[in-house]
Protein backbone atom coordinates (compact mmCIF):
# COMPACT_ATOMS: atom_id res chain seq x y z
CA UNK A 1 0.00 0.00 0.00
CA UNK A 2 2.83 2.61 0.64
CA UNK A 3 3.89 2.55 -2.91
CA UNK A 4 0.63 1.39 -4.71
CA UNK A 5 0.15 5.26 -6.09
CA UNK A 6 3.30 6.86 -5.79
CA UNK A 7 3.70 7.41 -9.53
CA UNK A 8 0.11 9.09 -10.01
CA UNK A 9 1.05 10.70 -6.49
CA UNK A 10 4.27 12.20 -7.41
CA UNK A 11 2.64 13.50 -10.91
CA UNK A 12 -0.13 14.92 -9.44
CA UNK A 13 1.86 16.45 -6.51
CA UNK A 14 4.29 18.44 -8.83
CA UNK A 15 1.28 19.18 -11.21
CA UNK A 16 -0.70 21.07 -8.15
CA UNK A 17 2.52 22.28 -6.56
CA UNK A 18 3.36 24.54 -9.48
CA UNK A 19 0.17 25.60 -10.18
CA UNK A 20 -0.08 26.88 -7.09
CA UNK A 21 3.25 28.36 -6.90
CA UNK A 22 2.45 30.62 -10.24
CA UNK A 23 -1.21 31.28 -8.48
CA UNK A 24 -0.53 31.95 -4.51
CA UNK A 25 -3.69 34.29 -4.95
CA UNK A 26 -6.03 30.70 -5.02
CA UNK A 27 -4.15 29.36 -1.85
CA UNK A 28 -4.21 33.19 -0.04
CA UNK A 29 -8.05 33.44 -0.26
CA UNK A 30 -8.88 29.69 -0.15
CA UNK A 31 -7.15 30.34 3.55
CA UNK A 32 -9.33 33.63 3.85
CA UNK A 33 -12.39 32.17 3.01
CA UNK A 34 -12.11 29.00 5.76
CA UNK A 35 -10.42 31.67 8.25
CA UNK A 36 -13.95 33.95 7.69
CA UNK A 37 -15.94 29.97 8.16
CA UNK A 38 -13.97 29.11 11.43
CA UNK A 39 -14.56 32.44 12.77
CA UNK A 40 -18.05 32.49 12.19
CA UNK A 41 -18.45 28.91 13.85
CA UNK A 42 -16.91 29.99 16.83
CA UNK A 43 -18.71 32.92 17.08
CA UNK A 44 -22.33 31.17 16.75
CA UNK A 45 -20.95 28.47 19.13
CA UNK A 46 -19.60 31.28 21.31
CA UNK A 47 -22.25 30.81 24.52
CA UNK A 48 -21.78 26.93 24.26
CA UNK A 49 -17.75 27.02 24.19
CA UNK A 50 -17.61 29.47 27.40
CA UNK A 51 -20.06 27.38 29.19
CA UNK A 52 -18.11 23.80 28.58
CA UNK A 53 -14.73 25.57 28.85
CA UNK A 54 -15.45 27.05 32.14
CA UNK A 55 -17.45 23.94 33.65
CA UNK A 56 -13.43 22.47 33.88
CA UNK A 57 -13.08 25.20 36.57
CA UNK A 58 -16.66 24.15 38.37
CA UNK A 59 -15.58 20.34 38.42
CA UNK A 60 -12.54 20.62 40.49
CA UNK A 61 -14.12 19.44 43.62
CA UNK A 62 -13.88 15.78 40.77
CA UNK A 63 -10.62 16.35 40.08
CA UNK A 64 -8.64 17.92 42.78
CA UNK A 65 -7.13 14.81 43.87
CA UNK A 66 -5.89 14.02 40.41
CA UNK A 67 -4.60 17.60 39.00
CA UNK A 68 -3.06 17.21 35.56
CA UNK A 69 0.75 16.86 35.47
CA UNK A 70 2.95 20.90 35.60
CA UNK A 71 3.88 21.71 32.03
CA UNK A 72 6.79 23.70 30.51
CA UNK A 73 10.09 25.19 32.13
CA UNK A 74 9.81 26.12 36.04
CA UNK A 75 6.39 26.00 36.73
CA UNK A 76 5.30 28.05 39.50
CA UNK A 77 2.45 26.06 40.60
CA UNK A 78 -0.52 28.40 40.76
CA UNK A 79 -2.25 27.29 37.91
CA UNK A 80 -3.70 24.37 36.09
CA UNK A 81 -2.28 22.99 32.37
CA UNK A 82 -5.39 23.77 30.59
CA UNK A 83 -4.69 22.29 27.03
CA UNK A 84 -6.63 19.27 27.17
CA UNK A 85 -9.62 21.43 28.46
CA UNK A 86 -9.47 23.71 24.89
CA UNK A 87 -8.63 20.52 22.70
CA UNK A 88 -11.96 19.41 24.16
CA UNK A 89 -13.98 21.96 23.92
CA UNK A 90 -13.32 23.50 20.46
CA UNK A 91 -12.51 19.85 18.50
CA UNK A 92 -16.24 18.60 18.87
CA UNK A 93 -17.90 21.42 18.00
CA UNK A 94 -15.55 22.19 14.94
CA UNK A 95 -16.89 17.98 14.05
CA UNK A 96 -19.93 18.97 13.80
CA UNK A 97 -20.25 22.59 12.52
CA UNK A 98 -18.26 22.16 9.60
CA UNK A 99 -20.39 20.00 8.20
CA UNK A 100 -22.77 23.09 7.82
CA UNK A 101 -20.55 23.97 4.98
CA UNK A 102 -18.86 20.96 3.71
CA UNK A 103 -18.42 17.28 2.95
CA UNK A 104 -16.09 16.17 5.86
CA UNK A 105 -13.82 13.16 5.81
CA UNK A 106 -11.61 11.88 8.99
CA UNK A 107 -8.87 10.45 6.88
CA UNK A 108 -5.75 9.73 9.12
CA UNK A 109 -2.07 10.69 9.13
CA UNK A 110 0.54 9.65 11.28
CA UNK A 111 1.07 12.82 13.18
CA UNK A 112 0.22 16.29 12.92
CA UNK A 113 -1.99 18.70 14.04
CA UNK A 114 -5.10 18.08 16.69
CA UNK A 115 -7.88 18.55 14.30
CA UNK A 116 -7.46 17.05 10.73
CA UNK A 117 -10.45 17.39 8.61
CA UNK A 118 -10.53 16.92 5.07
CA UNK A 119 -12.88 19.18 3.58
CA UNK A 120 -15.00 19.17 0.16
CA UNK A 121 -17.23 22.05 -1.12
CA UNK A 122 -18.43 24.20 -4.12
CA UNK A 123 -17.02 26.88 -2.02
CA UNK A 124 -13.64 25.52 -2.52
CA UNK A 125 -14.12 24.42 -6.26
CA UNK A 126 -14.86 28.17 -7.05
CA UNK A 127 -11.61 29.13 -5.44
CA UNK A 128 -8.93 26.50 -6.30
CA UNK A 129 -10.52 25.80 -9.70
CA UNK A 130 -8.14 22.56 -10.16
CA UNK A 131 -9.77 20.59 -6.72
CA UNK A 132 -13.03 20.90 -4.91
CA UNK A 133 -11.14 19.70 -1.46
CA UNK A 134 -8.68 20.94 1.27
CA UNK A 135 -7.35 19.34 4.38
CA UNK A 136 -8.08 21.69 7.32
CA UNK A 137 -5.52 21.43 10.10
CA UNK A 138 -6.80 23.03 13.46
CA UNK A 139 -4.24 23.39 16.60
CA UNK A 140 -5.75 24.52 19.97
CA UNK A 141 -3.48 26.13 22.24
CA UNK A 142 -5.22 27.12 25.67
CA UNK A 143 -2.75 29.66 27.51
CA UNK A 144 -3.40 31.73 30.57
CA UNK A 145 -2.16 35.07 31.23
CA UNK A 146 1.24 34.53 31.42
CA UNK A 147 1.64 33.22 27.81
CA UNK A 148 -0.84 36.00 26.68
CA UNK A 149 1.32 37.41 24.29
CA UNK A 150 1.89 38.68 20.55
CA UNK A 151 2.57 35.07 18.97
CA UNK A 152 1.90 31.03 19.20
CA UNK A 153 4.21 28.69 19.47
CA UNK A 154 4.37 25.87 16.64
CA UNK A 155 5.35 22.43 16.55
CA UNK A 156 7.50 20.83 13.67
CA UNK A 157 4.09 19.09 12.57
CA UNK A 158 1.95 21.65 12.60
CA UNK A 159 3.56 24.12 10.18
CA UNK A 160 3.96 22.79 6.34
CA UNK A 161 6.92 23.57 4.37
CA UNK A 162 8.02 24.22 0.61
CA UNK A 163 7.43 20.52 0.20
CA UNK A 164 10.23 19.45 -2.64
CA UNK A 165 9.55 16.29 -4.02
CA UNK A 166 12.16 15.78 -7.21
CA UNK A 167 13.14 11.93 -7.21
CA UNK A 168 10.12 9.80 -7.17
CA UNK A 169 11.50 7.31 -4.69
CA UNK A 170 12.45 10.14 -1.96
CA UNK A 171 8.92 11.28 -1.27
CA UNK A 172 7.87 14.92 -0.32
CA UNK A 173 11.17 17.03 1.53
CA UNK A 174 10.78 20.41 3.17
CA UNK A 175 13.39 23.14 3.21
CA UNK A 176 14.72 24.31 7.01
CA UNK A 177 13.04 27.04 8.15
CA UNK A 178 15.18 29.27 10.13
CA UNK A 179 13.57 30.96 13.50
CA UNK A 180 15.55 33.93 13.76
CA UNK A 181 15.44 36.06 17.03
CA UNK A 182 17.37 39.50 18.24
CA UNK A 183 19.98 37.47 19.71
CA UNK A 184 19.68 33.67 18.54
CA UNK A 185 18.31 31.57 15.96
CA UNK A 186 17.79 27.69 15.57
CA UNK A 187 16.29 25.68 12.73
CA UNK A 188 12.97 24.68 12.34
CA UNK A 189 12.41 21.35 10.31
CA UNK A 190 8.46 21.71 9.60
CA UNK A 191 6.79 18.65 9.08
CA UNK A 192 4.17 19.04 6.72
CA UNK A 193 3.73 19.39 3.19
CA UNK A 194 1.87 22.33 1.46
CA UNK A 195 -0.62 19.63 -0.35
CA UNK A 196 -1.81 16.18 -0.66
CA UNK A 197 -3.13 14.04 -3.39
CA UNK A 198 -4.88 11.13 -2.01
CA UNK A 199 -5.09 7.30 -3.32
CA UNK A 200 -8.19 8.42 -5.23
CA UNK A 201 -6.24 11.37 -6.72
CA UNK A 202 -7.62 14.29 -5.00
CA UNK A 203 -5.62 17.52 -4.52
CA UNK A 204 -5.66 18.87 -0.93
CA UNK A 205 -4.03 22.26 -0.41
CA UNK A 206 -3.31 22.48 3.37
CA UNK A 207 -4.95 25.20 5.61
CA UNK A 208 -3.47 25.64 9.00
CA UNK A 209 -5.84 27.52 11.72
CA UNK A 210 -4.45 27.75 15.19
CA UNK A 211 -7.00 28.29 18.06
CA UNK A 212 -5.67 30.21 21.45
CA UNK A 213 -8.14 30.13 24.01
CA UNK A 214 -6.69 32.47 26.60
CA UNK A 215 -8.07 32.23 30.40
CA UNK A 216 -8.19 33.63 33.32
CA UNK A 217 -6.60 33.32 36.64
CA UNK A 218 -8.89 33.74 39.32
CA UNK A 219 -7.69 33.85 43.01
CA UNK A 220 -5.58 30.81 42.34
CA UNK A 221 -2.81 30.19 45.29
CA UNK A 222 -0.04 27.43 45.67
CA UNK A 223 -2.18 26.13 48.57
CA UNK A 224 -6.12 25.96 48.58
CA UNK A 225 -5.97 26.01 44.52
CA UNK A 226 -9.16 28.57 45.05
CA UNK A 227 -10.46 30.54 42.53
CA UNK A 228 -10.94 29.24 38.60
CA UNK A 229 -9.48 29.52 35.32
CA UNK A 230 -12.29 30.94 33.22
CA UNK A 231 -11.66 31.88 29.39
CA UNK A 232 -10.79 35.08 28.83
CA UNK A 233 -10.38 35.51 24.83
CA UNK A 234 -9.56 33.57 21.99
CA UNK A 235 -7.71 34.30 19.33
CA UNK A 236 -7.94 32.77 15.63
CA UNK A 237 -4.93 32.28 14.09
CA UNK A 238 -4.49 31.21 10.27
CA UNK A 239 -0.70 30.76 9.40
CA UNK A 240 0.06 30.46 5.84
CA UNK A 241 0.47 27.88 3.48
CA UNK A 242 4.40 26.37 3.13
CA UNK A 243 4.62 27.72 -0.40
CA UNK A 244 3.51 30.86 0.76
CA UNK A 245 6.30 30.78 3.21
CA UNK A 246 9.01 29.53 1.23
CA UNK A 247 8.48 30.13 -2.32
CA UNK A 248 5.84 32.35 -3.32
CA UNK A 249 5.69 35.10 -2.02
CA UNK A 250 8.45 33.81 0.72
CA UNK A 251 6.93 35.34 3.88
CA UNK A 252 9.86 34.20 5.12
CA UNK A 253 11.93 36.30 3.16
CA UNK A 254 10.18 39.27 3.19
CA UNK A 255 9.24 39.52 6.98
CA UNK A 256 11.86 38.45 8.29
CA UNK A 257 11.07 37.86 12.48
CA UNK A 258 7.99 35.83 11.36
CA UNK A 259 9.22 32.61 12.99
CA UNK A 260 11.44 33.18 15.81
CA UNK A 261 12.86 30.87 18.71
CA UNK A 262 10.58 28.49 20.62
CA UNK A 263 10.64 27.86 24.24
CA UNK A 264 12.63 24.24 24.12
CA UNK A 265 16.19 24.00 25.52
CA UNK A 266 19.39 23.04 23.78
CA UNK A 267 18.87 19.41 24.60
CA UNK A 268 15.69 18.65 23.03
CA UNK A 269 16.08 16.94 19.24
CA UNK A 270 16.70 19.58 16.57
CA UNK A 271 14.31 18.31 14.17
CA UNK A 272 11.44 18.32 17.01
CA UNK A 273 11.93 21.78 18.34
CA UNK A 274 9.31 24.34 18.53
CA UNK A 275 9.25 27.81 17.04
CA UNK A 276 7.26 31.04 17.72
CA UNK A 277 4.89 32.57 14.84
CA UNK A 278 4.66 36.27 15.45
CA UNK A 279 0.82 37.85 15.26
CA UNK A 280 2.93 41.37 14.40
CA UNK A 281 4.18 39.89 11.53
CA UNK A 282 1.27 38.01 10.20
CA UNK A 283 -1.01 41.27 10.85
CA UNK A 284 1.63 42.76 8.30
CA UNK A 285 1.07 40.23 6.03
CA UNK A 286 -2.80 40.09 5.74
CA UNK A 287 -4.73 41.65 8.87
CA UNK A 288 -7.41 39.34 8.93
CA UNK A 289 -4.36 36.13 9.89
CA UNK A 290 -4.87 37.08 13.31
CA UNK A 291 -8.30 37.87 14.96
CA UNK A 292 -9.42 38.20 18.67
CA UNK A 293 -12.53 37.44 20.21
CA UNK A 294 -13.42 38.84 24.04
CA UNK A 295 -15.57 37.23 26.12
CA UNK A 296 -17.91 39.78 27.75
């Protein structure tokens, strides 16, 4: 089965790839038009996903006695890891509601982002012109008010790349991104492709959307663990395409900053570390990338 379609595959692939390379307008508002659909599910859903998020806080008496495990460098101890809380809250709902829009399969990859969903509509069809389909990656990255800041950090699988695939037998290869701060820099080996074409021969251009929920810290101490962790905002993050990034227009190139050092330590495996996206940046590059919702 690995190798049953590679030849159509690798055709196919390098078809799509350069079409979309001479027309990065089709990928730019194919990912406008599913950032404006997200958006618009979360804000209909927007009573139901502050009620479920927050009902974590109200269950604690259930949980106390089994807190999830401290995450990251140093923790202090004052608050709760919230991430699985916002993975399930917003991945149900995003099940369900996009089906108000399109045909949705669950078709499965290794690894990659929390939410995979690929996605078939007219909507799309008018668009891309050359597929009807996209595969929708979601990421849902619950922070608190410490990590409420001007970017998201990005796994290796959840950003796609250039995607380079010139000798049939090597498969699909991404160029090193470099994450380039003030005073350091490391690489950043991103682990997805810009596209797919499945066994059937559909063309997937990939849309990343990142999801921030952003809480609260309510009279939380290191002792009684009082108080709550209610959501605060969320922002809605869509990150561009790999060949946006890399080739055409090269993001990367031209706003330089965009990807910057993640919060891993020397130790970690280079081709596993994490980098920040900047929301400065990707404001620069098309305003509507990064939008924030309050929660009155």
């Amino acid at each position: 089965m690995f190798n049953d379609n590679r030849k159509m595959q690798y055709e196919k692939y390098n078809i799509a790839r350069n079409y979309f390379i001479d027309n990065s307008d089709v990928l730019i508002s194919l990912e406008n038009e599913i950032s404006k659909i997200v958006t618009t599910i979360i804000s209909d859903n927007l009573n139901d996903i502050v009620y479920d998020y927050n009902e974590a806080s109200n269950l604690f008496p259930f949980w106390q006695n089994y807190p999830p495990s401290d995450r990251g460098r140093q923790p202090k101890g004052d608050q709760f890891p919230w991430i699985e809380v916002g993975e399930h809250v917003f991945g149900p709902k995003f099940s369900r509601e996009l089906e108000r829009y399109f045909k949705v399969r669950d078709i499965g990859i290794p690894t990659g982002p929390d939410e995979r969903y690929v996605i078939s509509s007219e909507i799309i069809s008018n668009i891309c012109e050359i597929t009807n389909s996209s595969w929708l990656f979601i990421d849902v990255k619950s922070v608190g008010p410490r990590d409420d800041q001007q970017h998201i950090v990005m796994s290796h699988n959840q950003i796609s790349g250039d995607g380079v695939w010139t000798d049939i037998n090597d498969g699909v290869i991404n160029s090193i991104i470099e994450a380039k701060g003030k005073f350091q820099s490391h690489p950043f080996y991103c682990a997805i492709p810009p596209l797919y074409i499945l066994s059937d021969g559909t063309i997937l251009p990939v849309v990343h959307v990142a999801i921030k929920p952003i809480y609260k810290m309510i009279n939380i101490d290191t002792s009684r663990k009082a108080g709550g962790q209610p959501l605060h905002k969320i922002g809605i993050i869509t990150i561009p395409n790999g060949l946006l990034l890399n080739v055409k227009p090269n993001y990367c190139l031209k706003y330089p900053g965009l990807f910057f050092p993640g919060k891993d330590d020397k130790g970690k495996d280079p081709k596993k570390t994490r980098a920040r996206l900047s929301f400065e940046k990707l404001e620069q590059i098309d305003p509507w990338r990064v939008k924030i919702l309050p929660i009155k």
